[in-house]
C-alpha atoms as a PDB file:
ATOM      1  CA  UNK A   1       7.915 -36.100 -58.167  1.00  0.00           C
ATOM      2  CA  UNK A   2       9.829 -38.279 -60.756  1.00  0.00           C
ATOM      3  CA  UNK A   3       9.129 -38.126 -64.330  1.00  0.00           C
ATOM      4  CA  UNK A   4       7.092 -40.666 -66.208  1.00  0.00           C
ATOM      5  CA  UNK A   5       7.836 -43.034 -68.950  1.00  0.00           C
ATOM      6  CA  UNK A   6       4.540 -42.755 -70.845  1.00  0.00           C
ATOM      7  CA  UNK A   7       4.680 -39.842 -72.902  1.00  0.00           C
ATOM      8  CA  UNK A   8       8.997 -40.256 -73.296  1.00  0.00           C
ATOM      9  CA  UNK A   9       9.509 -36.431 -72.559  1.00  0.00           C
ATOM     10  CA  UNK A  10      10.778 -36.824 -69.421  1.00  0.00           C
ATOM     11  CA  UNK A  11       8.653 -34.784 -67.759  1.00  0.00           C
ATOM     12  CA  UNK A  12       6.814 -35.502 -64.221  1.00  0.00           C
ATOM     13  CA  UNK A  13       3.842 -32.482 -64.231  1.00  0.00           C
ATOM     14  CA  UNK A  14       1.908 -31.567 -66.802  1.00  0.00           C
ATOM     15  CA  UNK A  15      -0.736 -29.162 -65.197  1.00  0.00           C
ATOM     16  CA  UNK A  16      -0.706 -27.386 -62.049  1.00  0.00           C
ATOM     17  CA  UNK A  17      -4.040 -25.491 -60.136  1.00  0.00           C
ATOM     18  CA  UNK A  18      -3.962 -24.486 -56.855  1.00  0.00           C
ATOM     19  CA  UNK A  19      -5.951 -21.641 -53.930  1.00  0.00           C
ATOM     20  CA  UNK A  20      -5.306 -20.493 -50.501  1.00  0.00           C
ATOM     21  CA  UNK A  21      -4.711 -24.212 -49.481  1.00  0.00           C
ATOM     22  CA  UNK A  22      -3.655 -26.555 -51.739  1.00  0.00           C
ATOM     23  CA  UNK A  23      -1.396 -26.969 -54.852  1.00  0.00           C
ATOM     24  CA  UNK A  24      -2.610 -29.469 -57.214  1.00  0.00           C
ATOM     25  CA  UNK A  25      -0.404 -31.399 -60.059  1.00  0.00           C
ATOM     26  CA  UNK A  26      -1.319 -33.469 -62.606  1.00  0.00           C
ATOM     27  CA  UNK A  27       0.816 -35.552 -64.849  1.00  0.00           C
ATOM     28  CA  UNK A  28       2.797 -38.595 -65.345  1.00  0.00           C
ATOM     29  CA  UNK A  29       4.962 -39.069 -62.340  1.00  0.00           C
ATOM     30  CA  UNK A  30       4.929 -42.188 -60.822  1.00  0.00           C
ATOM     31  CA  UNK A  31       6.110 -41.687 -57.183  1.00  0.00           C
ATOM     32  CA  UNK A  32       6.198 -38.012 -55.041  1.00  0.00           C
ATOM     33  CA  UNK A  33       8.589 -37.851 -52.220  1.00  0.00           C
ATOM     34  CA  UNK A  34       9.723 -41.313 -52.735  1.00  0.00           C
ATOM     35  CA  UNK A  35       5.915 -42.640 -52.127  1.00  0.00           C
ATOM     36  CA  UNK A  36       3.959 -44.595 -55.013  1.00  0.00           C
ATOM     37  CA  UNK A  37       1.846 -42.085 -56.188  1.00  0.00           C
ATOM     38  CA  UNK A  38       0.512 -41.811 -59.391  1.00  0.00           C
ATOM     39  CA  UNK A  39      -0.319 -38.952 -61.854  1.00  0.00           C
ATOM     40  CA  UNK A  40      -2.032 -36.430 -59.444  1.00  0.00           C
ATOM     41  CA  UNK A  41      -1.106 -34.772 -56.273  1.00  0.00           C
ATOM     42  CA  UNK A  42      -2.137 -32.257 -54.224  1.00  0.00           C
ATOM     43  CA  UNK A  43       0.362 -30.207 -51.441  1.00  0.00           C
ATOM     44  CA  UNK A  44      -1.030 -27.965 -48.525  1.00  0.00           C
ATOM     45  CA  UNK A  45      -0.049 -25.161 -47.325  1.00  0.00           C
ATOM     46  CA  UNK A  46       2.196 -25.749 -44.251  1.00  0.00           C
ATOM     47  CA  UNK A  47      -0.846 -24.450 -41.468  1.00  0.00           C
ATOM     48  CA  UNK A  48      -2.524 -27.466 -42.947  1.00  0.00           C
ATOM     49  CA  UNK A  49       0.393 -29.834 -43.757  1.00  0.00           C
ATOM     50  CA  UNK A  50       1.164 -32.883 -41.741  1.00  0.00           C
ATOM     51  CA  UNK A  51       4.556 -32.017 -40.973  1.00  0.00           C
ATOM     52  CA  UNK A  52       5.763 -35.170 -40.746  1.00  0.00           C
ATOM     53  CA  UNK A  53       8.590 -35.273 -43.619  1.00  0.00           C
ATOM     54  CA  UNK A  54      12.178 -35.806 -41.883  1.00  0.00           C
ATOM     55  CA  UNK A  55      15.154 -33.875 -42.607  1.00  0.00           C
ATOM     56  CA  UNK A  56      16.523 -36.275 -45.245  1.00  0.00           C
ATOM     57  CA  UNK A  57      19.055 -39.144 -44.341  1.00  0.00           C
ATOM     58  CA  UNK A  58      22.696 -38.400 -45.946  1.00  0.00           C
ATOM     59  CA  UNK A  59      25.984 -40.374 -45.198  1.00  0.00           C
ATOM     60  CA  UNK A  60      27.546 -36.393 -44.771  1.00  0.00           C
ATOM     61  CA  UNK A  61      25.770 -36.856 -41.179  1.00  0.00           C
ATOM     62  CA  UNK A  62      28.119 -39.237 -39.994  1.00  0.00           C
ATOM     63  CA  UNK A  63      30.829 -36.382 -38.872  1.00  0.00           C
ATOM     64  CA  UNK A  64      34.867 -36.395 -38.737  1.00  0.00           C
ATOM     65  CA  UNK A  65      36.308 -35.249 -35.998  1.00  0.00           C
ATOM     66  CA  UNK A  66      39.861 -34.081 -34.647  1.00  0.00           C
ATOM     67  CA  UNK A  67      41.428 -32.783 -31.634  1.00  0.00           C
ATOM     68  CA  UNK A  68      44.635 -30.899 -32.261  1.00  0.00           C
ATOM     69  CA  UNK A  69      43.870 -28.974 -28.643  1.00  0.00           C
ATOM     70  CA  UNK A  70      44.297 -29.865 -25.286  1.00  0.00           C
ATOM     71  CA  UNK A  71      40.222 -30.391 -24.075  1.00  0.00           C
ATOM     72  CA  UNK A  72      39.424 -29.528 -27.878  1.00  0.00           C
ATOM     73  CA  UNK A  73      37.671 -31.125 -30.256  1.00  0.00           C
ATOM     74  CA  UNK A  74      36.334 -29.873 -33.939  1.00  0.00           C
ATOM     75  CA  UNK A  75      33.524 -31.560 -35.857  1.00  0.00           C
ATOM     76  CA  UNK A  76      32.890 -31.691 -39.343  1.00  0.00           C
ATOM     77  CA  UNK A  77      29.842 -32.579 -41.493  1.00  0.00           C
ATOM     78  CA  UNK A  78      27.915 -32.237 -44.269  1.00  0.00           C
ATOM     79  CA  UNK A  79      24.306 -30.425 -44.820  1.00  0.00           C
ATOM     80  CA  UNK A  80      21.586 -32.600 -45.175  1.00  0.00           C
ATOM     81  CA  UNK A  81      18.329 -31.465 -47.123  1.00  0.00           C
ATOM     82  CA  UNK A  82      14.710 -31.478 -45.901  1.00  0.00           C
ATOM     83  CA  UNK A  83      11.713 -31.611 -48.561  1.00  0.00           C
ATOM     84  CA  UNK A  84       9.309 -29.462 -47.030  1.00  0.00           C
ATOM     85  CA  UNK A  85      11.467 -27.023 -44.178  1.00  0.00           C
ATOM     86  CA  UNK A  86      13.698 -24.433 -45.755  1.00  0.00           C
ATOM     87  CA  UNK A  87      15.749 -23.938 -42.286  1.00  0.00           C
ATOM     88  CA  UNK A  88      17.679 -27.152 -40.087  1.00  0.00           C
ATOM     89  CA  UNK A  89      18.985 -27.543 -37.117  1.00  0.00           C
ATOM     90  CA  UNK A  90      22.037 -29.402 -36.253  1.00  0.00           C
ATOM     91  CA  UNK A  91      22.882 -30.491 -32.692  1.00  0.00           C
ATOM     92  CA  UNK A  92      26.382 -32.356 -31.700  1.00  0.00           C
ATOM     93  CA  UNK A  93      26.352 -34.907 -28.979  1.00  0.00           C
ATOM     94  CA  UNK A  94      29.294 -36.339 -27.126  1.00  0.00           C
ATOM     95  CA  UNK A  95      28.713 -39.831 -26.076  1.00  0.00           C
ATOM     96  CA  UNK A  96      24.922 -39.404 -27.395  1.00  0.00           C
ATOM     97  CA  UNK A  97      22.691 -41.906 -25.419  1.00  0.00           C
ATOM     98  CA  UNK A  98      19.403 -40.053 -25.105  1.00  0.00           C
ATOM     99  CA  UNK A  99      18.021 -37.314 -26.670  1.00  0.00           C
ATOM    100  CA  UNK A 100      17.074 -35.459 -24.044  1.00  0.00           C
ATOM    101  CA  UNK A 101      21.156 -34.668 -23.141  1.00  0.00           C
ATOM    102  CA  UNK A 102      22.390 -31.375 -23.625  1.00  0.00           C
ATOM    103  CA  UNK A 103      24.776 -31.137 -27.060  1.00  0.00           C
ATOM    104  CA  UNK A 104      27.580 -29.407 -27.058  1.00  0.00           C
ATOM    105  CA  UNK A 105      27.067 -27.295 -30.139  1.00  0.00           C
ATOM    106  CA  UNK A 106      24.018 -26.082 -32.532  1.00  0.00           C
ATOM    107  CA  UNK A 107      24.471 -25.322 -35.779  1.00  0.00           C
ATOM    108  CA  UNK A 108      21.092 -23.621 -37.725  1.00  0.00           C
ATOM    109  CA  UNK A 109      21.587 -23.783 -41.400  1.00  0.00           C
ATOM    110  CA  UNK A 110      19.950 -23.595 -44.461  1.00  0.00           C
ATOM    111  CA  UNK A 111      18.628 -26.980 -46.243  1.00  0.00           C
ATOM    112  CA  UNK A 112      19.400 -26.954 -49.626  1.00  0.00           C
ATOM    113  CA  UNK A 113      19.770 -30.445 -51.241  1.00  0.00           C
ATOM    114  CA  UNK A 114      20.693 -29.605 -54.271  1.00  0.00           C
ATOM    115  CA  UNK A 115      23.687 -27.518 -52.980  1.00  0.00           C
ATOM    116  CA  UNK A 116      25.082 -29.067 -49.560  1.00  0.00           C
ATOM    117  CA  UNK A 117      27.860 -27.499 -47.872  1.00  0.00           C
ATOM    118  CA  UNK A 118      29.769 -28.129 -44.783  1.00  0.00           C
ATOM    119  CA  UNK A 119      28.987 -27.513 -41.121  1.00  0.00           C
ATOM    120  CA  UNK A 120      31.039 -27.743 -38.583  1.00  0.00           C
ATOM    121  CA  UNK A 121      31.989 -26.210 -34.459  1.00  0.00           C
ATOM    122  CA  UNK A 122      34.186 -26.613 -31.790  1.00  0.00           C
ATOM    123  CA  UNK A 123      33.657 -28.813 -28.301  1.00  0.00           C
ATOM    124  CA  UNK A 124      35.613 -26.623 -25.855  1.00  0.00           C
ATOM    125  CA  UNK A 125      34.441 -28.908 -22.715  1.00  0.00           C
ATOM    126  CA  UNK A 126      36.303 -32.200 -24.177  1.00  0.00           C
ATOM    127  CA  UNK A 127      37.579 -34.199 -21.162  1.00  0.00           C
ATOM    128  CA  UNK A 128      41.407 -33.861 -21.550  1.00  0.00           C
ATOM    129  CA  UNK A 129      43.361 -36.921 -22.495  1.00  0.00           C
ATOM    130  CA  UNK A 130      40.049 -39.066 -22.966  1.00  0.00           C
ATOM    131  CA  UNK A 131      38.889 -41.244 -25.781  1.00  0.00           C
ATOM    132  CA  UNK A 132      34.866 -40.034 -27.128  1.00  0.00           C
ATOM    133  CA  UNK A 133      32.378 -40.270 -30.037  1.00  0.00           C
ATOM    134  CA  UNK A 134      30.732 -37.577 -31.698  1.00  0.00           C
ATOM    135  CA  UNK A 135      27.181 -37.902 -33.246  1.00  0.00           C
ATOM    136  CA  UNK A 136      24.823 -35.482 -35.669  1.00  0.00           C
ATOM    137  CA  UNK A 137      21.025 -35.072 -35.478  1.00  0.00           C
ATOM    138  CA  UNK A 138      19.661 -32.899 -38.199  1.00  0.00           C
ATOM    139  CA  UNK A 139      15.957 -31.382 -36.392  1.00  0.00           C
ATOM    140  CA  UNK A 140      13.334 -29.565 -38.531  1.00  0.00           C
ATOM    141  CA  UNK A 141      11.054 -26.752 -36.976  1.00  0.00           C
ATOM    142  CA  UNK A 142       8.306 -29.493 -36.380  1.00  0.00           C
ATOM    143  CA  UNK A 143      11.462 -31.715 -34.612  1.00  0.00           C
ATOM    144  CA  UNK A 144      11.164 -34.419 -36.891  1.00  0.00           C
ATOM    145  CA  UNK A 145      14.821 -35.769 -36.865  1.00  0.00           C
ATOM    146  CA  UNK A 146      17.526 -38.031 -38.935  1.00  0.00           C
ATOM    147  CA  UNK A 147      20.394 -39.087 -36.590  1.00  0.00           C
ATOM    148  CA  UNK A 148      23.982 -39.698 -38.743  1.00  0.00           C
ATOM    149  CA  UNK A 149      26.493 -42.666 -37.133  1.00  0.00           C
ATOM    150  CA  UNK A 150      28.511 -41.753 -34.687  1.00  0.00           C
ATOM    151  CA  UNK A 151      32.726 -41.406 -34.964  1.00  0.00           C
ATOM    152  CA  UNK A 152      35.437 -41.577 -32.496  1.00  0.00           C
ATOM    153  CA  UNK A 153      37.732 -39.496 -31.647  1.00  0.00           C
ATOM    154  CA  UNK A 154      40.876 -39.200 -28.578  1.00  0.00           C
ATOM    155  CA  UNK A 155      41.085 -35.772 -27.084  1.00  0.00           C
ATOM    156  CA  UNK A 156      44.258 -34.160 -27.100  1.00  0.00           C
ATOM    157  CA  UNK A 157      45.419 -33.750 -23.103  1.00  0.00           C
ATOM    158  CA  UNK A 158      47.458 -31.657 -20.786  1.00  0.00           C
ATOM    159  CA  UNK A 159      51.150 -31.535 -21.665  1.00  0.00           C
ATOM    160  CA  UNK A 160      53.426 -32.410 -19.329  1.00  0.00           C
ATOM    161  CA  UNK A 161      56.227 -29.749 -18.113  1.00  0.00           C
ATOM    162  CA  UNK A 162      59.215 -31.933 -17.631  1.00  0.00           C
ATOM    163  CA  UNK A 163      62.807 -30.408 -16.909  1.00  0.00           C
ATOM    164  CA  UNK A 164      65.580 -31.441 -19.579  1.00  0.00           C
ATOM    165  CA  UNK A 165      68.531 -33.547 -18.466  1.00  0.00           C
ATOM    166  CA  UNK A 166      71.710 -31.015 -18.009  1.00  0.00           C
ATOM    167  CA  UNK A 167      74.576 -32.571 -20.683  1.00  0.00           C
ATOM    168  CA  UNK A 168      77.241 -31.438 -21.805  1.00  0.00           C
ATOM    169  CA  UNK A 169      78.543 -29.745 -18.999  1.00  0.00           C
ATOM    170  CA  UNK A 170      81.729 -29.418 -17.729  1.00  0.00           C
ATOM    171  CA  UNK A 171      82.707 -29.004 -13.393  1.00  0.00           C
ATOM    172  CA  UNK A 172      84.522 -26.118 -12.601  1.00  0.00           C
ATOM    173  CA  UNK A 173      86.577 -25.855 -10.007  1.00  0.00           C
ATOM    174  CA  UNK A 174      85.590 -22.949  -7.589  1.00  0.00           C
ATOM    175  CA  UNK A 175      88.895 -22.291  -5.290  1.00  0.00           C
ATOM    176  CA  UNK A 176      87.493 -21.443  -1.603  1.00  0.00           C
ATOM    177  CA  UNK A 177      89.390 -18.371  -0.371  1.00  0.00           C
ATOM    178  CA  UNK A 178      91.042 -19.175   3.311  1.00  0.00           C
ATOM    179  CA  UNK A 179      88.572 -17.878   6.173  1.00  0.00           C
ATOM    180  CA  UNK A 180      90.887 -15.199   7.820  1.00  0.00           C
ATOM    181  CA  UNK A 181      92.054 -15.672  11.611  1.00  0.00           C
ATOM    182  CA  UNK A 182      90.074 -13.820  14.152  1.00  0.00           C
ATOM    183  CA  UNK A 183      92.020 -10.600  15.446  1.00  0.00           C
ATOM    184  CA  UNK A 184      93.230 -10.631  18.796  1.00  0.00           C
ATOM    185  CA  UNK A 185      92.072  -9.020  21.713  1.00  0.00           C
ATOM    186  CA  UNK A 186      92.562  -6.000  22.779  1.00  0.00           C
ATOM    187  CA  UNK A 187      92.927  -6.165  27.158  1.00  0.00           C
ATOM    188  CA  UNK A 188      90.678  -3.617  28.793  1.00  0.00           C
ATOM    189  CA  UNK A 189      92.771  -1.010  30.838  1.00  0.00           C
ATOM    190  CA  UNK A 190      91.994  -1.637  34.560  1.00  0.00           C
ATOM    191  CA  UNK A 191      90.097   1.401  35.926  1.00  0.00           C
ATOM    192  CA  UNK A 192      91.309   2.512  39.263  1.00  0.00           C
ATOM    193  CA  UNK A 193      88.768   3.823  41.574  1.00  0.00           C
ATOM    194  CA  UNK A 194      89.283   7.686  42.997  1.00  0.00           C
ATOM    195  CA  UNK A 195      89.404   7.332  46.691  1.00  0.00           C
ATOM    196  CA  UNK A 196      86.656   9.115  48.313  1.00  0.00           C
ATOM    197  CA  UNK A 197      87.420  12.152  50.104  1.00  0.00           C
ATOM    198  CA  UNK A 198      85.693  12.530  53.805  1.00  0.00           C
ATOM    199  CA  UNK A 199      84.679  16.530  54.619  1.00  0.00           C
ATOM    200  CA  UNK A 200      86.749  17.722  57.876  1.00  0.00           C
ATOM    201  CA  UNK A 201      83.717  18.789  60.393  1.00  0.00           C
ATOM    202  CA  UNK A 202      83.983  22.469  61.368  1.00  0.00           C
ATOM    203  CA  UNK A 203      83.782  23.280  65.352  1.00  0.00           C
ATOM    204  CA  UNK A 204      81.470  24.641  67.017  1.00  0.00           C
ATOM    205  CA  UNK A 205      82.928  27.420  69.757  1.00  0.00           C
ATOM    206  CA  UNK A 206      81.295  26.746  73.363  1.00  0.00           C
ATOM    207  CA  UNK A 207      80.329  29.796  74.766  1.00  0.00           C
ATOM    208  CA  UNK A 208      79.947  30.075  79.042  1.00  0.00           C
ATOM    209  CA  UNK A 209      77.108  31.041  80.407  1.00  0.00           C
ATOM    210  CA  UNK A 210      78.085  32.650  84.002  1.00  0.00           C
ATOM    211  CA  UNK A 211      75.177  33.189  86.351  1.00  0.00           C
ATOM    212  CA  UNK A 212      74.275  37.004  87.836  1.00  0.00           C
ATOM    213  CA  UNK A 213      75.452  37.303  91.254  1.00  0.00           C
END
C-alpha cells in the first residue's frame, strides 16, 4: 500500500479487521502492490490466495561473472524480493534457451526487499577456453518467475606446458679418451696325442692227446 494525500499524515491504513481468512484494511492508500486500488483491501490467507505475485523484477538479476579457473566460472548477483513468499529460489543457466534445461547452480535464499544481499556459486562444468552467457531466474514456491538479462563471460582454458628455450649456455668440450688396442693372442699349445698301446696276447699251451693202445 502507498500512503494517501487526503488526510497529509502520510499514512496508507487507518483500520485493520481480519479472521481465519482474510485481513482487511481500510484507509487512504491509493494503489496496493502497485495496482489502483483505493482505500480498502482485503488479503487471504495463502491456502486461499491466488499465488500469482512474481518474485519482483530488480536490475541485481542481471549477474557478473568471471572465470579466473581453467573450466571455472563464478556468478554474482543480487537478491531480489517477492511480496507475498518469504523464501526464493535462484537457478543459473549457461546459454539459457528454454526453461526446461538443467542450471548449473541453485541458490535458495531468503527474500527480503528491504535488505538485499548478494548471491552467488561456482560453474565447475564451464567448457574450457570457450566464450558463454550466464542468466538468473528468481522462482517462488508457486514457480512464478522474473528472469534478469543475461552477461557474457570467456572461460579461462587449459594452459599450455611449453619447454623454455635453453640460453645462455656455453659448449664444453668433452675430450674422448683413446679406445685401447685389443690384446694379442695368446697361440694354443698343440696337444699331442698318447699313442695307444696294443695288449700282447698270452698263449695258450697245446696239450697232446695220445690214443690207448
Amino acid at each position: 500500500m502507498w500512503p494517501g494525500t487526503y488526510t497529509k499524515q502520510g499514512q496508507a491504513a487507518w483500520s485493520v479487521a481480519g479472521n481465519s481468512q482474510y485481513v482487511v484494511y481500510g484507509g487512504e492508500f491509493p494503489t496496493v502492490n502497485t495496482t489502483a486500488q483505493q482505500g480498502l483491501v482485503r488479503f487471504a490467507i495463502p491456502s486461499l490466495a491466488p499465488n500469482l505475485v512474481r518474485p519482483t523484477t530488480s536490475a541485481g538479476l542481471t549477474p557478473t561473472a568471471t572465470s579466473t579457473v581453467a573450466g571455472q566460472a563464478t556468478i554474482t548477483w543480487t537478491a531480489t524480493g517477492d511480496r507475498d513468499n518469504g523464501q526464493l529460489t535462484y537457478k543459473v543457466y549457461r546459454d539459457y534457451e528454454v526453461i526446461t534445461g538443467a542450471p548449473v547452480c541453485v541458490v535458495t535464499d531468503g527474500s527480503l526487499f528491504w535488505a538485499p544481499k548478494a548471491l552467488s556459486c561456482v560453474d565447475t562444468s564451464a567448457p574450457p577456453g570457450a566464450t558463454v552467457n550466464y542468466r538468473v531466474i528468481a522462482f517462488d514456491p508457486y514457480l512464478n518467475r522474473n528472469t534478469g538479462n543475461a552477461v557474457t563471460v570467456s572461460i579461462v582454458g587449459p594452459t599450455a606446458t611449453t619447454t623454455p628455450p635453453r640460453t645462455g649456455l656455453t659448449p664444453v668440450a668433452r675430450r674422448i679418451p683413446p679406445v685401447p688396442a685389443a690384446p694379442t693372442p695368446t697361440a694354443t699349445p698343440t696337444v699331442t696325442a698318447t699313442p695307444t698301446v696294443t695288449a700282447t696276447p698270452t698263449a695258450t699251451p697245446t696239450t697232446s692227446v695220445v690214443p690207448a693202445g
